[in-house]
N, C-alpha and C. Protein backbone atom coordinates (compact mmCIF):
# COMPACT_ATOMS: atom_id res chain seq x y z
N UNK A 1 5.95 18.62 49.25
CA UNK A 1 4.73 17.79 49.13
C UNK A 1 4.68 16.80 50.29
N UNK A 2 3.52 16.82 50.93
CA UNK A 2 3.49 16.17 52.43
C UNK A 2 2.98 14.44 51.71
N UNK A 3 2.95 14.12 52.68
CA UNK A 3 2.55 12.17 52.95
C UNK A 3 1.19 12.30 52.20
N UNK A 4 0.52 12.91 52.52
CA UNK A 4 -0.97 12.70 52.18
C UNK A 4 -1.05 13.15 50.45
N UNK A 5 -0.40 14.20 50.50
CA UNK A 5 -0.69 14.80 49.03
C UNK A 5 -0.31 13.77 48.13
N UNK A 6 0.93 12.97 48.39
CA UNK A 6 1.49 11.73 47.52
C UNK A 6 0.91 10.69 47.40
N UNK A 7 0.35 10.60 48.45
CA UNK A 7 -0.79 9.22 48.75
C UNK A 7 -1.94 9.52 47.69
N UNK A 8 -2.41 10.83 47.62
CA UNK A 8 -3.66 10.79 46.20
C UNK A 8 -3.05 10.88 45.09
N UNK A 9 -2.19 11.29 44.95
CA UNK A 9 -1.80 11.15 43.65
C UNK A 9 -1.42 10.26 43.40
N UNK A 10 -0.70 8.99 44.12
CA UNK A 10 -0.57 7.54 43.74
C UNK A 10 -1.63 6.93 43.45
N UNK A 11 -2.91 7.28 44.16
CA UNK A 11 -4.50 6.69 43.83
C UNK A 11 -5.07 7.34 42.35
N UNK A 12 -4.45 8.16 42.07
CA UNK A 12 -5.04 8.70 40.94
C UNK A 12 -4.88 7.93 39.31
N UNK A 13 -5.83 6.90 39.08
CA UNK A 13 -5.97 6.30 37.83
C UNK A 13 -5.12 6.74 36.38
N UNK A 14 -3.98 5.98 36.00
CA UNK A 14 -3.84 6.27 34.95
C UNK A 14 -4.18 5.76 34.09
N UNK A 15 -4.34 7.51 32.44
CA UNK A 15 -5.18 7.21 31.43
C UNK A 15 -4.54 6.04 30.48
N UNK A 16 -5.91 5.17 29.99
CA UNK A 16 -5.14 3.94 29.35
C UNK A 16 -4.96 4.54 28.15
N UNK A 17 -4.12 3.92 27.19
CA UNK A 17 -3.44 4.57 25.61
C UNK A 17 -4.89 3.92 25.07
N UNK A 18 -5.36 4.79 24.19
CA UNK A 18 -6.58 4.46 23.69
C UNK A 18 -6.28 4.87 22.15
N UNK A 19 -7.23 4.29 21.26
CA UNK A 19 -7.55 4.11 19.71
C UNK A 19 -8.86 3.80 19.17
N UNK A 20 -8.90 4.74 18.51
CA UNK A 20 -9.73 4.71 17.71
C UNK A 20 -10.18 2.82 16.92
N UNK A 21 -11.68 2.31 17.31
CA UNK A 21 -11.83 1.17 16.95
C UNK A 21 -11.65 1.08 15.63
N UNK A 22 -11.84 1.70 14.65
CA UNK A 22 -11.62 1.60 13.16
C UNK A 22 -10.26 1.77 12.77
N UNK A 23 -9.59 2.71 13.56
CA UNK A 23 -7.97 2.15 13.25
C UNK A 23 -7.28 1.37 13.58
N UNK A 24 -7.75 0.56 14.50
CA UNK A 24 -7.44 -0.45 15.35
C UNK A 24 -7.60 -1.40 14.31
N UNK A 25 -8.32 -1.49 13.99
CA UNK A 25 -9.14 -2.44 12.76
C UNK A 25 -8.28 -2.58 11.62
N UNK A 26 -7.85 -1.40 11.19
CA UNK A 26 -7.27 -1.21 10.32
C UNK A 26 -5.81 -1.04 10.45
N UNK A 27 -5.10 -1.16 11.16
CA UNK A 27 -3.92 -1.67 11.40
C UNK A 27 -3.70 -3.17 11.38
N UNK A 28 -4.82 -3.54 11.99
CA UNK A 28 -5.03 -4.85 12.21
C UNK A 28 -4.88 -5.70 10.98
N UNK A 29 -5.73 -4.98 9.97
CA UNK A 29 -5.58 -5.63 8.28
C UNK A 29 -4.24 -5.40 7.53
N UNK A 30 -3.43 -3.75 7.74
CA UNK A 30 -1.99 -3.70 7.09
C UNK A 30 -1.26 -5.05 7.67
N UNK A 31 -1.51 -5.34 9.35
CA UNK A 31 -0.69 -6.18 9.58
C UNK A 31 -0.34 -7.73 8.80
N UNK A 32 -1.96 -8.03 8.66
CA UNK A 32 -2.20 -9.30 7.94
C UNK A 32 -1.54 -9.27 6.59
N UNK A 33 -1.71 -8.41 5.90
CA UNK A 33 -1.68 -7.76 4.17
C UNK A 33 -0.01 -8.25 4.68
N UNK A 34 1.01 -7.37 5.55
CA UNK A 34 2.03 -7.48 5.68
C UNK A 34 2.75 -9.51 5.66
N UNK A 35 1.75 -9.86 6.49
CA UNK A 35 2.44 -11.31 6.90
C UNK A 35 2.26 -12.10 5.82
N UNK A 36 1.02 -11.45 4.91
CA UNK A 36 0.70 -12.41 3.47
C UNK A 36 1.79 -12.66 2.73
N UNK A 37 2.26 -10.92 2.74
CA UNK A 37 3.64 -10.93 1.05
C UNK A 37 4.50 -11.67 2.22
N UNK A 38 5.00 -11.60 3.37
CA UNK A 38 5.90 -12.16 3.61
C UNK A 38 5.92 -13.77 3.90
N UNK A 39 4.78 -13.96 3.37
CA UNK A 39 4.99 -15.46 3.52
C UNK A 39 5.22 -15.76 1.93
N UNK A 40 4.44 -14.91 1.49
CA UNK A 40 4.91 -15.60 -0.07
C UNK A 40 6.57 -15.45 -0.49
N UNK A 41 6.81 -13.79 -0.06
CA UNK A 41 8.47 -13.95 -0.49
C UNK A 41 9.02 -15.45 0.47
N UNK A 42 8.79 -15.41 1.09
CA UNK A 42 9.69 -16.98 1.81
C UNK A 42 9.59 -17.92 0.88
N UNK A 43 8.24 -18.47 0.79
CA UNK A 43 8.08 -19.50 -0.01
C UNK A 43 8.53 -19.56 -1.19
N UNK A 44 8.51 -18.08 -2.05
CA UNK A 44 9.62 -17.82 -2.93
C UNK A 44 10.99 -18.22 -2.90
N UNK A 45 11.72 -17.84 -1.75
CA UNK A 45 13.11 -18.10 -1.61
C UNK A 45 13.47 -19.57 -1.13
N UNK A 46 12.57 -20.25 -0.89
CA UNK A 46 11.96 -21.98 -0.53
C UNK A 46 12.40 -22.58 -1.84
N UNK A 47 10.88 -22.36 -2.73
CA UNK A 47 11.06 -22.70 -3.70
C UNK A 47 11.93 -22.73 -5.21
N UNK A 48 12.75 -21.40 -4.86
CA UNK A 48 13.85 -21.32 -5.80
C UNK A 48 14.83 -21.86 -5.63
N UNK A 49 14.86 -22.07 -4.23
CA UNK A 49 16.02 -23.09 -4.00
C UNK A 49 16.31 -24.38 -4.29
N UNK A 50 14.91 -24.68 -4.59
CA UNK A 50 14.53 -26.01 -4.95
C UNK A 50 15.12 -26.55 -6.38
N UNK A 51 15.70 -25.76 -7.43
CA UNK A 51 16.01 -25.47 -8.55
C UNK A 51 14.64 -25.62 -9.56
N UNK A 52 14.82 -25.84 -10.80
CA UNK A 52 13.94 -25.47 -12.03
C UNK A 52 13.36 -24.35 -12.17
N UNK A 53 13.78 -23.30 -11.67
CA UNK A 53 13.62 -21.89 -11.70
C UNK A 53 14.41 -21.34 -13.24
N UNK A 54 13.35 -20.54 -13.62
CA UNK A 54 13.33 -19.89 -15.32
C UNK A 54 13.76 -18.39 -14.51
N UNK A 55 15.06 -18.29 -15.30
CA UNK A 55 15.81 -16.60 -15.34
C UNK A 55 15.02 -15.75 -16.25
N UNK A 56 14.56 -14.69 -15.83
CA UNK A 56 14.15 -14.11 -17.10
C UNK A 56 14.13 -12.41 -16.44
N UNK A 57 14.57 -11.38 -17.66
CA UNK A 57 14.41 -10.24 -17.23
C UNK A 57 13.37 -9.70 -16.51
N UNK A 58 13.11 -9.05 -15.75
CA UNK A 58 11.90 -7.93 -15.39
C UNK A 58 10.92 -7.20 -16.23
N UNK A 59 9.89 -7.35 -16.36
CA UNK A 59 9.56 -6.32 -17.64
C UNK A 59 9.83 -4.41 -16.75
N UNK A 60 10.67 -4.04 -17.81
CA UNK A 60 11.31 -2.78 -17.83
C UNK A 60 10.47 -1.51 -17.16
N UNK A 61 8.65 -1.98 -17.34
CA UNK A 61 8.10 -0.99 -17.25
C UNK A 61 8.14 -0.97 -15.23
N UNK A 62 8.37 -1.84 -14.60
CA UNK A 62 8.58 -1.78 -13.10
C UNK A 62 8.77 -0.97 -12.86
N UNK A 63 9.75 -0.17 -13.52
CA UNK A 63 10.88 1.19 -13.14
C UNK A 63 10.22 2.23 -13.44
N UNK A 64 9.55 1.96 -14.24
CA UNK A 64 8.25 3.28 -14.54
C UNK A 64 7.14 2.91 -13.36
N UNK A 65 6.47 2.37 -13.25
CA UNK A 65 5.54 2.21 -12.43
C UNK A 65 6.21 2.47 -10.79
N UNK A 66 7.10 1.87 -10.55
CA UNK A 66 7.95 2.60 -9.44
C UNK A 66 8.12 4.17 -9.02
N UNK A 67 8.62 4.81 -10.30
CA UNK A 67 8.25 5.91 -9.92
C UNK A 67 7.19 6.69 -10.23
N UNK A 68 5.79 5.84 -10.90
CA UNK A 68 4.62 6.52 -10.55
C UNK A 68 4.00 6.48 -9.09
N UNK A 69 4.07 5.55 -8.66
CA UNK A 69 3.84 5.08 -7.10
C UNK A 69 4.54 5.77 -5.94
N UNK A 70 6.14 5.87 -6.16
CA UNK A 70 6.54 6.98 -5.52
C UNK A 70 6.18 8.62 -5.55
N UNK A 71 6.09 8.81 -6.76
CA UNK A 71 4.83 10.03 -6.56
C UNK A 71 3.58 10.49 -6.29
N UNK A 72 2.99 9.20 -6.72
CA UNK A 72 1.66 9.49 -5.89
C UNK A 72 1.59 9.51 -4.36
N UNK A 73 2.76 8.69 -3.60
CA UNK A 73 3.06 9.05 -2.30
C UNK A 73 2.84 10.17 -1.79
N UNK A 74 3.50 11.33 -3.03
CA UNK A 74 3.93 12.25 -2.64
C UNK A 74 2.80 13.17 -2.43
N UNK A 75 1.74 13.36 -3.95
CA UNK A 75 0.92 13.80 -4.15
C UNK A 75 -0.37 13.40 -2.86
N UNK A 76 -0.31 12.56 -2.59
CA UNK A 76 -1.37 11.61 -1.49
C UNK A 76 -0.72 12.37 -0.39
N UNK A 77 0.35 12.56 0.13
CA UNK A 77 0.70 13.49 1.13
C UNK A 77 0.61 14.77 1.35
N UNK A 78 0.33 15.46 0.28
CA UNK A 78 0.26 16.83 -0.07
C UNK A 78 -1.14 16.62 0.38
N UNK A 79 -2.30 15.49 -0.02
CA UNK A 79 -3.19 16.08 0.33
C UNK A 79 -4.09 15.90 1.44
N UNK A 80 -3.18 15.04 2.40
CA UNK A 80 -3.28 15.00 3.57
C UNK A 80 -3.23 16.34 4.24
N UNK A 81 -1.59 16.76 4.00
CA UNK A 81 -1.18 18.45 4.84
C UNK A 81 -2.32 19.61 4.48
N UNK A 82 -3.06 19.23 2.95
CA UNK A 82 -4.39 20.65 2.62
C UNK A 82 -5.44 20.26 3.73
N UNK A 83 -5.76 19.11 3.56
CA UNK A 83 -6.97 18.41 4.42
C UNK A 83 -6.88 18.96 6.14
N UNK A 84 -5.67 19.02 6.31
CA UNK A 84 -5.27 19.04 7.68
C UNK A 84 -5.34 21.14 8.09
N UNK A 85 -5.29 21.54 6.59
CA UNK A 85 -4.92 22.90 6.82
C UNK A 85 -5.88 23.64 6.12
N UNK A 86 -7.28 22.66 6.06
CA UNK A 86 -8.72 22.45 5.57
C UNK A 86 -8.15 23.67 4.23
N UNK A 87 -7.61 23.03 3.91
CA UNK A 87 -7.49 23.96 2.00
C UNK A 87 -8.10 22.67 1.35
N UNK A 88 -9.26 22.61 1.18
CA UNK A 88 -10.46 21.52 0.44
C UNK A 88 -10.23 21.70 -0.60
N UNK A 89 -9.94 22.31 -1.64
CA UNK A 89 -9.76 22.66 -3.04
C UNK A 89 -8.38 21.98 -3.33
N UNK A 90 -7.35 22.17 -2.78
CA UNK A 90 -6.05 21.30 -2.96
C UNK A 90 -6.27 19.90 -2.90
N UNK A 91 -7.18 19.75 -1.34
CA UNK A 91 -7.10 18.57 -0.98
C UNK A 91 -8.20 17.63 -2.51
N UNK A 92 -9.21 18.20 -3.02
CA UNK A 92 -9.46 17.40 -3.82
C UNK A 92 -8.59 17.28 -4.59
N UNK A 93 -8.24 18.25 -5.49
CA UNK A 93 -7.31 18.39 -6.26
C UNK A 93 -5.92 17.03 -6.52
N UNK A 94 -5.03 16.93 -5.57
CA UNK A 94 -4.05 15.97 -4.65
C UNK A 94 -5.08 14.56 -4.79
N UNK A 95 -6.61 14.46 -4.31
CA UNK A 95 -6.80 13.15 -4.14
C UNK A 95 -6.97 12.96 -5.72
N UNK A 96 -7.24 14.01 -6.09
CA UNK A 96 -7.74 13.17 -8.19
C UNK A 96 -6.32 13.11 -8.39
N UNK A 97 -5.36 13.69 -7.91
CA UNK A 97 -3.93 13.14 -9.22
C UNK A 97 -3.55 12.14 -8.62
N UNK A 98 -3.52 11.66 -7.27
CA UNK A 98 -3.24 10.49 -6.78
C UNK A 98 -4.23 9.35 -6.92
N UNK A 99 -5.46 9.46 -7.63
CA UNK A 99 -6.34 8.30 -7.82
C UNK A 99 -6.00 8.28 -9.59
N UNK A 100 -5.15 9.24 -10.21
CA UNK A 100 -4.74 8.83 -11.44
C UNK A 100 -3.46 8.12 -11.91
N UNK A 101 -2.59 8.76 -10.57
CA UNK A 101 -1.58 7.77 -10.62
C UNK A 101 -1.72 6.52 -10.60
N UNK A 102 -2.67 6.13 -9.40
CA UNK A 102 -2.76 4.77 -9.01
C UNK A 102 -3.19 3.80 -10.35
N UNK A 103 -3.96 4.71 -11.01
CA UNK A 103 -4.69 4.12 -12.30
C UNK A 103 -3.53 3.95 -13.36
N UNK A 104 -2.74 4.57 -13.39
CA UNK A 104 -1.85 4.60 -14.29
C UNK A 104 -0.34 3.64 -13.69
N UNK A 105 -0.51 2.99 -12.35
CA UNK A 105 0.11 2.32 -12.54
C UNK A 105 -0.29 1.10 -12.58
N UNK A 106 -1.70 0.88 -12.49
CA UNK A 106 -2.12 -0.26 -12.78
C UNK A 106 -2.39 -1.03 -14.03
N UNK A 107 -2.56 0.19 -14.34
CA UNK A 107 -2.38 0.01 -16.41
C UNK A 107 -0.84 -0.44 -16.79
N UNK A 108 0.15 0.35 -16.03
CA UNK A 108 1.34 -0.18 -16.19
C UNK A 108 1.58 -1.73 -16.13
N UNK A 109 1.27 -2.30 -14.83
CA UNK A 109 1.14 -3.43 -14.30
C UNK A 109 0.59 -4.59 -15.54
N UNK A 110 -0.84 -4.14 -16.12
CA UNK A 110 -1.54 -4.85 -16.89
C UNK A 110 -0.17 -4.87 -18.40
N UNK A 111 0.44 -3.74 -18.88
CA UNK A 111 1.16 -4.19 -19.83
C UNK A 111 2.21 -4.42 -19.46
N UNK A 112 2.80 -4.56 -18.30
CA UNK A 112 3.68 -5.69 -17.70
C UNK A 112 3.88 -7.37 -17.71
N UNK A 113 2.63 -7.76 -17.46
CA UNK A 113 2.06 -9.02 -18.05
C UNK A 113 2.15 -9.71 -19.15
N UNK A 114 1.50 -8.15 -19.89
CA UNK A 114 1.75 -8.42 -21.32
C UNK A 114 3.02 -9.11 -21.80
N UNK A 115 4.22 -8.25 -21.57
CA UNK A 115 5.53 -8.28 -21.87
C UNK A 115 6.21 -9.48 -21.04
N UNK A 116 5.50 -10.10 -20.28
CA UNK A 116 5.77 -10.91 -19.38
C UNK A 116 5.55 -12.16 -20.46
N UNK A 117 4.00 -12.22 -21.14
CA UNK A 117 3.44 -13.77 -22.25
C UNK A 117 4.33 -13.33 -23.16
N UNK A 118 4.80 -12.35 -23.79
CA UNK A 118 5.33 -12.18 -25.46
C UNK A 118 6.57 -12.93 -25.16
N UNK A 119 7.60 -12.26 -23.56
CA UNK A 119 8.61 -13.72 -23.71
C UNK A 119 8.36 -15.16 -22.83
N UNK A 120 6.92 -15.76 -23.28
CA UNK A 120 6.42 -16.77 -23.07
C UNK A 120 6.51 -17.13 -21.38
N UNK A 121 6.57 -16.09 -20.89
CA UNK A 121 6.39 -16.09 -18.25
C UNK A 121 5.03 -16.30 -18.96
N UNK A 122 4.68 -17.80 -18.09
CA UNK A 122 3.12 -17.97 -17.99
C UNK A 122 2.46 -18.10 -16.89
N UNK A 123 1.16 -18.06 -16.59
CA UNK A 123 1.12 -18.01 -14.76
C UNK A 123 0.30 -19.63 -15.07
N UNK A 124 0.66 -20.68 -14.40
CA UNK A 124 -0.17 -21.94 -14.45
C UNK A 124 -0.32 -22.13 -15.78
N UNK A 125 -0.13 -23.91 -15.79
CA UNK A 125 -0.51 -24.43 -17.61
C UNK A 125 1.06 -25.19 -17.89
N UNK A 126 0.98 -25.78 -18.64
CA UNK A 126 2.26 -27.16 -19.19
C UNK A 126 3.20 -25.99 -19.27
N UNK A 127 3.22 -24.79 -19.59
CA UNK A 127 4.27 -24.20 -20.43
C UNK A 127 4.84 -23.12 -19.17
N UNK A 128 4.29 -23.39 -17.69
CA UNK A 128 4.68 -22.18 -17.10
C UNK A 128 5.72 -22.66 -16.13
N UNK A 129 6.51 -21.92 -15.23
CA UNK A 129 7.62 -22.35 -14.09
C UNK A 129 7.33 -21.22 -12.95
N UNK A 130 7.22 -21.82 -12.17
CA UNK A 130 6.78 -21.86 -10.56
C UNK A 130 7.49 -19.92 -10.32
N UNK A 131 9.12 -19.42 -11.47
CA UNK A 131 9.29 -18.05 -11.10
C UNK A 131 8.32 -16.82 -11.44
N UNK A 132 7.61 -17.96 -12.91
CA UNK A 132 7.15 -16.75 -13.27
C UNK A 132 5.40 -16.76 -12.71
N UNK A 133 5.07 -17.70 -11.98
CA UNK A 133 4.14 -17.67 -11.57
C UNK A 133 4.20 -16.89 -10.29
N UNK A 134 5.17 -17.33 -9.40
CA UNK A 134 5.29 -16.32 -8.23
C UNK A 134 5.22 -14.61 -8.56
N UNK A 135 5.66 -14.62 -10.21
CA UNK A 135 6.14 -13.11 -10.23
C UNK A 135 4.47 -12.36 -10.30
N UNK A 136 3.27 -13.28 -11.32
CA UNK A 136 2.00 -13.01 -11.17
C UNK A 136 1.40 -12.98 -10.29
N UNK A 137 1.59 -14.06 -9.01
CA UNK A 137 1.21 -13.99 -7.63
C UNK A 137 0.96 -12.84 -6.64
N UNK A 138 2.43 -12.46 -6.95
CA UNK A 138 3.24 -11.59 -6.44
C UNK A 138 2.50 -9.53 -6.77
N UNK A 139 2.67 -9.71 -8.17
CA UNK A 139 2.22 -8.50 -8.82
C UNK A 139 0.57 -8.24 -8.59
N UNK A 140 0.06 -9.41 -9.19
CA UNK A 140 -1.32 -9.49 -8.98
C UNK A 140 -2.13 -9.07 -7.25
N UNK A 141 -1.49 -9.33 -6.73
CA UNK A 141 -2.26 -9.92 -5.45
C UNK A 141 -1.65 -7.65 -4.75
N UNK A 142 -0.57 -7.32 -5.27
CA UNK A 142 -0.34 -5.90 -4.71
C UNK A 142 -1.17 -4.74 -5.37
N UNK A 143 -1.38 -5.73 -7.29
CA UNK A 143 -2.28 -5.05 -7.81
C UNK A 143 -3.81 -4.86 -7.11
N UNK A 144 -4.56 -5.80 -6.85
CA UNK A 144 -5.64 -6.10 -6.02
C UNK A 144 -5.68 -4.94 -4.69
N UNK A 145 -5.21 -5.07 -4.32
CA UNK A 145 -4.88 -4.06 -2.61
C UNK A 145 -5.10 -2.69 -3.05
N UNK A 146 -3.99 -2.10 -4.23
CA UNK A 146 -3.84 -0.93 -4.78
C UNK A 146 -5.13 -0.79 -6.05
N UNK A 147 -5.95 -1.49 -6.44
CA UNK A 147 -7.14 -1.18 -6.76
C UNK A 147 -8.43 -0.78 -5.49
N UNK A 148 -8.30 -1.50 -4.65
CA UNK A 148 -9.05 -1.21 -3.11
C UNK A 148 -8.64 0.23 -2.39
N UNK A 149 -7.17 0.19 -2.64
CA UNK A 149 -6.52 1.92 -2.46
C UNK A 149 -7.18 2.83 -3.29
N UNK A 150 -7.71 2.81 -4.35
CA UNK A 150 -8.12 3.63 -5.25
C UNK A 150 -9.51 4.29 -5.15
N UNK A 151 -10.26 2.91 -4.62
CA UNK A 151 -11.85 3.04 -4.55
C UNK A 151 -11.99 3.50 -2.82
N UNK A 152 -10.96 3.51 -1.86
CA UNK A 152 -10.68 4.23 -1.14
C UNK A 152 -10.72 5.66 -1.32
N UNK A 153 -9.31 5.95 -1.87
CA UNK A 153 -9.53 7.51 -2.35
C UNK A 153 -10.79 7.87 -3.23
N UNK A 154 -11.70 7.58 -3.87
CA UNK A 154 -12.37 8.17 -4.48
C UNK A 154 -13.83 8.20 -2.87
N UNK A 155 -13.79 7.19 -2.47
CA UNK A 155 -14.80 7.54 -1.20
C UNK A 155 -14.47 8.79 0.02
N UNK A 156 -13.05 8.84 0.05
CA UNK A 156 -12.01 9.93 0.54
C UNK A 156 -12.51 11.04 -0.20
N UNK A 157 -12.55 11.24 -1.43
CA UNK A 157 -12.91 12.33 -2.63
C UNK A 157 -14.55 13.05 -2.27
N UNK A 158 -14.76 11.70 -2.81
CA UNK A 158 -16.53 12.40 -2.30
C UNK A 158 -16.94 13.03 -0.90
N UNK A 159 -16.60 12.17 0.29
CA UNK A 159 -16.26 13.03 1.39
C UNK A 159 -15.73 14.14 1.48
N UNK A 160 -15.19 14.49 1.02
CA UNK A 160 -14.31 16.36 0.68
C UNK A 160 -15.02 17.25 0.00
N UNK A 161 -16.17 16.36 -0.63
CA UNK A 161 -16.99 17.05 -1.64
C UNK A 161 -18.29 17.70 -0.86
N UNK A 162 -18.30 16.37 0.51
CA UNK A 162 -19.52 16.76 1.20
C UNK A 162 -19.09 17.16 2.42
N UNK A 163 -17.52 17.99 2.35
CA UNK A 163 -16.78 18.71 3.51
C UNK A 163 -16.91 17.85 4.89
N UNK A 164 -17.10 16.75 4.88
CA UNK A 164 -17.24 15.59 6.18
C UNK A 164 -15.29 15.09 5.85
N UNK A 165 -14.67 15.78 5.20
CA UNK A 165 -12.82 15.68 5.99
C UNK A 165 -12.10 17.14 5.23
N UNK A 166 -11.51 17.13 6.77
CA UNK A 166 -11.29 18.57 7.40
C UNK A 166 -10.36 18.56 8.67
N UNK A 167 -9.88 19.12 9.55
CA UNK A 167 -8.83 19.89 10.26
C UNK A 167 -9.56 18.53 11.35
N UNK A 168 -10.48 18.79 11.61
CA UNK A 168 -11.54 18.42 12.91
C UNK A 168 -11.83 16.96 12.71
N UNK A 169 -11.57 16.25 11.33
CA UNK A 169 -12.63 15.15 11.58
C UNK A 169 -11.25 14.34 9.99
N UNK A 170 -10.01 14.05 10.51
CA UNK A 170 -9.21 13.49 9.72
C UNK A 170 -9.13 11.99 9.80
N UNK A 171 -9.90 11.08 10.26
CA UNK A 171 -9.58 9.50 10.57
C UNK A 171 -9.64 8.62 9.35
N UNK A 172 -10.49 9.40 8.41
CA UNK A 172 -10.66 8.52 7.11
C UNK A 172 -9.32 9.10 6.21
N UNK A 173 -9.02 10.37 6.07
CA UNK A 173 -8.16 10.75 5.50
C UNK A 173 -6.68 9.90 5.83
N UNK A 174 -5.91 10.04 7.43
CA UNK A 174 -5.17 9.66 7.87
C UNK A 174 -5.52 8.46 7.51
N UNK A 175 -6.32 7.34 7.24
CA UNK A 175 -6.10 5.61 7.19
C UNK A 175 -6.00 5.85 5.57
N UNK A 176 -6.28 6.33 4.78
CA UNK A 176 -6.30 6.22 3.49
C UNK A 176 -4.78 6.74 3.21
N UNK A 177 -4.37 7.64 3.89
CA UNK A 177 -2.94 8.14 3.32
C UNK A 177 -2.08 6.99 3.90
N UNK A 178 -2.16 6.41 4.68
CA UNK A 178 -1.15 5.44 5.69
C UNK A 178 -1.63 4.23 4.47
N UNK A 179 -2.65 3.60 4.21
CA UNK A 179 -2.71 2.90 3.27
C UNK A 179 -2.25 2.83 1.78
N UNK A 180 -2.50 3.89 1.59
CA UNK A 180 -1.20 4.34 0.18
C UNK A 180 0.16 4.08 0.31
N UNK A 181 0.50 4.99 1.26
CA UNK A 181 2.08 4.90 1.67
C UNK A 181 2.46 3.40 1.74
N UNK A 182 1.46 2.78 2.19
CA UNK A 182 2.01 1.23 2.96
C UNK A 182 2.18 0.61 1.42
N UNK A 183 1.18 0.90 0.30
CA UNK A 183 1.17 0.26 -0.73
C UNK A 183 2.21 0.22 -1.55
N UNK A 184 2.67 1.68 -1.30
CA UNK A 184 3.82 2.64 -2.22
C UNK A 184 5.01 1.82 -1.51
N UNK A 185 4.94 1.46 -0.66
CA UNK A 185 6.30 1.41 0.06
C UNK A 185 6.96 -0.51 0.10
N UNK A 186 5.47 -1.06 0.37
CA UNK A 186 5.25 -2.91 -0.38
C UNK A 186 5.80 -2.79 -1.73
N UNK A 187 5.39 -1.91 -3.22
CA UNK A 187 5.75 -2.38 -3.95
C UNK A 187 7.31 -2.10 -3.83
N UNK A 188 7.50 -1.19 -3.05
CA UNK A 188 8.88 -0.87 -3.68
C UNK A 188 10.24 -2.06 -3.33
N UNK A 189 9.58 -2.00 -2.16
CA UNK A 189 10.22 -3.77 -1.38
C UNK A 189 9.91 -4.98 -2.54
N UNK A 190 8.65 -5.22 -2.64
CA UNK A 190 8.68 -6.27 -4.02
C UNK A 190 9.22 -6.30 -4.90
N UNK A 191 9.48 -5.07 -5.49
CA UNK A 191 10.63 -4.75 -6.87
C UNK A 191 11.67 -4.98 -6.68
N UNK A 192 12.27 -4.55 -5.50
CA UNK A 192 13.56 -4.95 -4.88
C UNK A 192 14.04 -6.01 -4.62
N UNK A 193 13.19 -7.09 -4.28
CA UNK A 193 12.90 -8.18 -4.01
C UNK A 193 13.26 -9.15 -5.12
N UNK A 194 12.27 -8.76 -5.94
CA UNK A 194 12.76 -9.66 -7.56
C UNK A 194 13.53 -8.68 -8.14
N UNK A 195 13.99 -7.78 -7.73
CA UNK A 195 15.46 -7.63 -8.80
C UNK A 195 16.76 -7.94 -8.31
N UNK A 196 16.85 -8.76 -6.79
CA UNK A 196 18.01 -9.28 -6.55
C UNK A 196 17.30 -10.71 -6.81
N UNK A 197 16.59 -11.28 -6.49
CA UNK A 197 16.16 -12.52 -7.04
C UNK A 197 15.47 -13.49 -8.16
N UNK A 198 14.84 -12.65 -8.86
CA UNK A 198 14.53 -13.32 -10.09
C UNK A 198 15.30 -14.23 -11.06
């Protein structure tokens, strides 16, 4: 390769790393979602230090809801790989059992609570302590996200219905599965979280 040939190819513009503006966007929000819980676990580990912190078990059903969430991972991934391998019939299929999981662990969540007032964890009010309010904070605020995950997948759903996601045209699919996962993968850190610290 002579002088000259090297000389254009040093002039030759390289391509900038480019993204999609809506995932951009949307990374942009996991990131925030991310710095939220982690400011609250701090302030958690702040404030417990502080003492007057109430010990109290976990309600049991975590461990169930844990591994509903880890499966719907799974199921939510499966129907990414149909989507991708335009098998539309799976792929709905995969998004309804993963928009039932999600439902079913949110129902979990709600009689979590429950079991949370019967041994008197109150969130705010004369009778409550700052652990078990963090623990509502905490639950509540992942519950919230993973209800928004849900009404996600069902807009994901209907799109599959009107064959607009497919092999060719995956950007809504891919942010909705990365948003699950991220959800699936937050709670599991949160659980972990209050079961070495609670």
């Amino acid at each position: 390769m002579n002088q000259h040939e090297l000389n254009l190819q040093s002039n030759v513009p390289e391509k900038p790393l480019s993204m999609h503006p809506k995932k951009f966007a949307f990374w942009l929000f996991l990131v925030t979602v991310l710095m939220i819980f982690a400011a609250l676990t701090s302030a958690y580990i702040v404030r417990r230090a502080d003492g007057g912190w109430l010990e109290f078990e976990l309600p049991s059903i975590f461990w169930i809801n844990s591994a509903i969430i880890v499966l719907s991972s799974v199921t939510m991934q499966l129907a990414f790989f149909a989507a991708k391998k335009d098998s539309l019939e799976k792929t709905k299929i995969y998004l309804l059992i993963t928009s039932i999981l999600g439902l079913a662990f949110l129902v979990g969540q709600f009689y979590a609570w429950g079991d949370l007032v019967e041994i008197r964890v109150f969130f705010g009010g004369k009778d409550s302590n700052p652990s078990g309010s963090f623990l509502y904070v905490l639950t509540g605020l992942h519950g919230l996200h993973l209800i928004s995950a849900v009404i996600f997948l069902w807009v994901v759903f209907a799109q599959s219905i009107q064959y607009k996601v497919h092999s060719k045209s995956m950007l809504v699919m891919e942010c909705c599965t990365t948003y699950w996962h991220f959800l699936g993968a937050l709670w599991i850190y949160l659980f972990g979280f209050l079961l070495l610290n609670h």
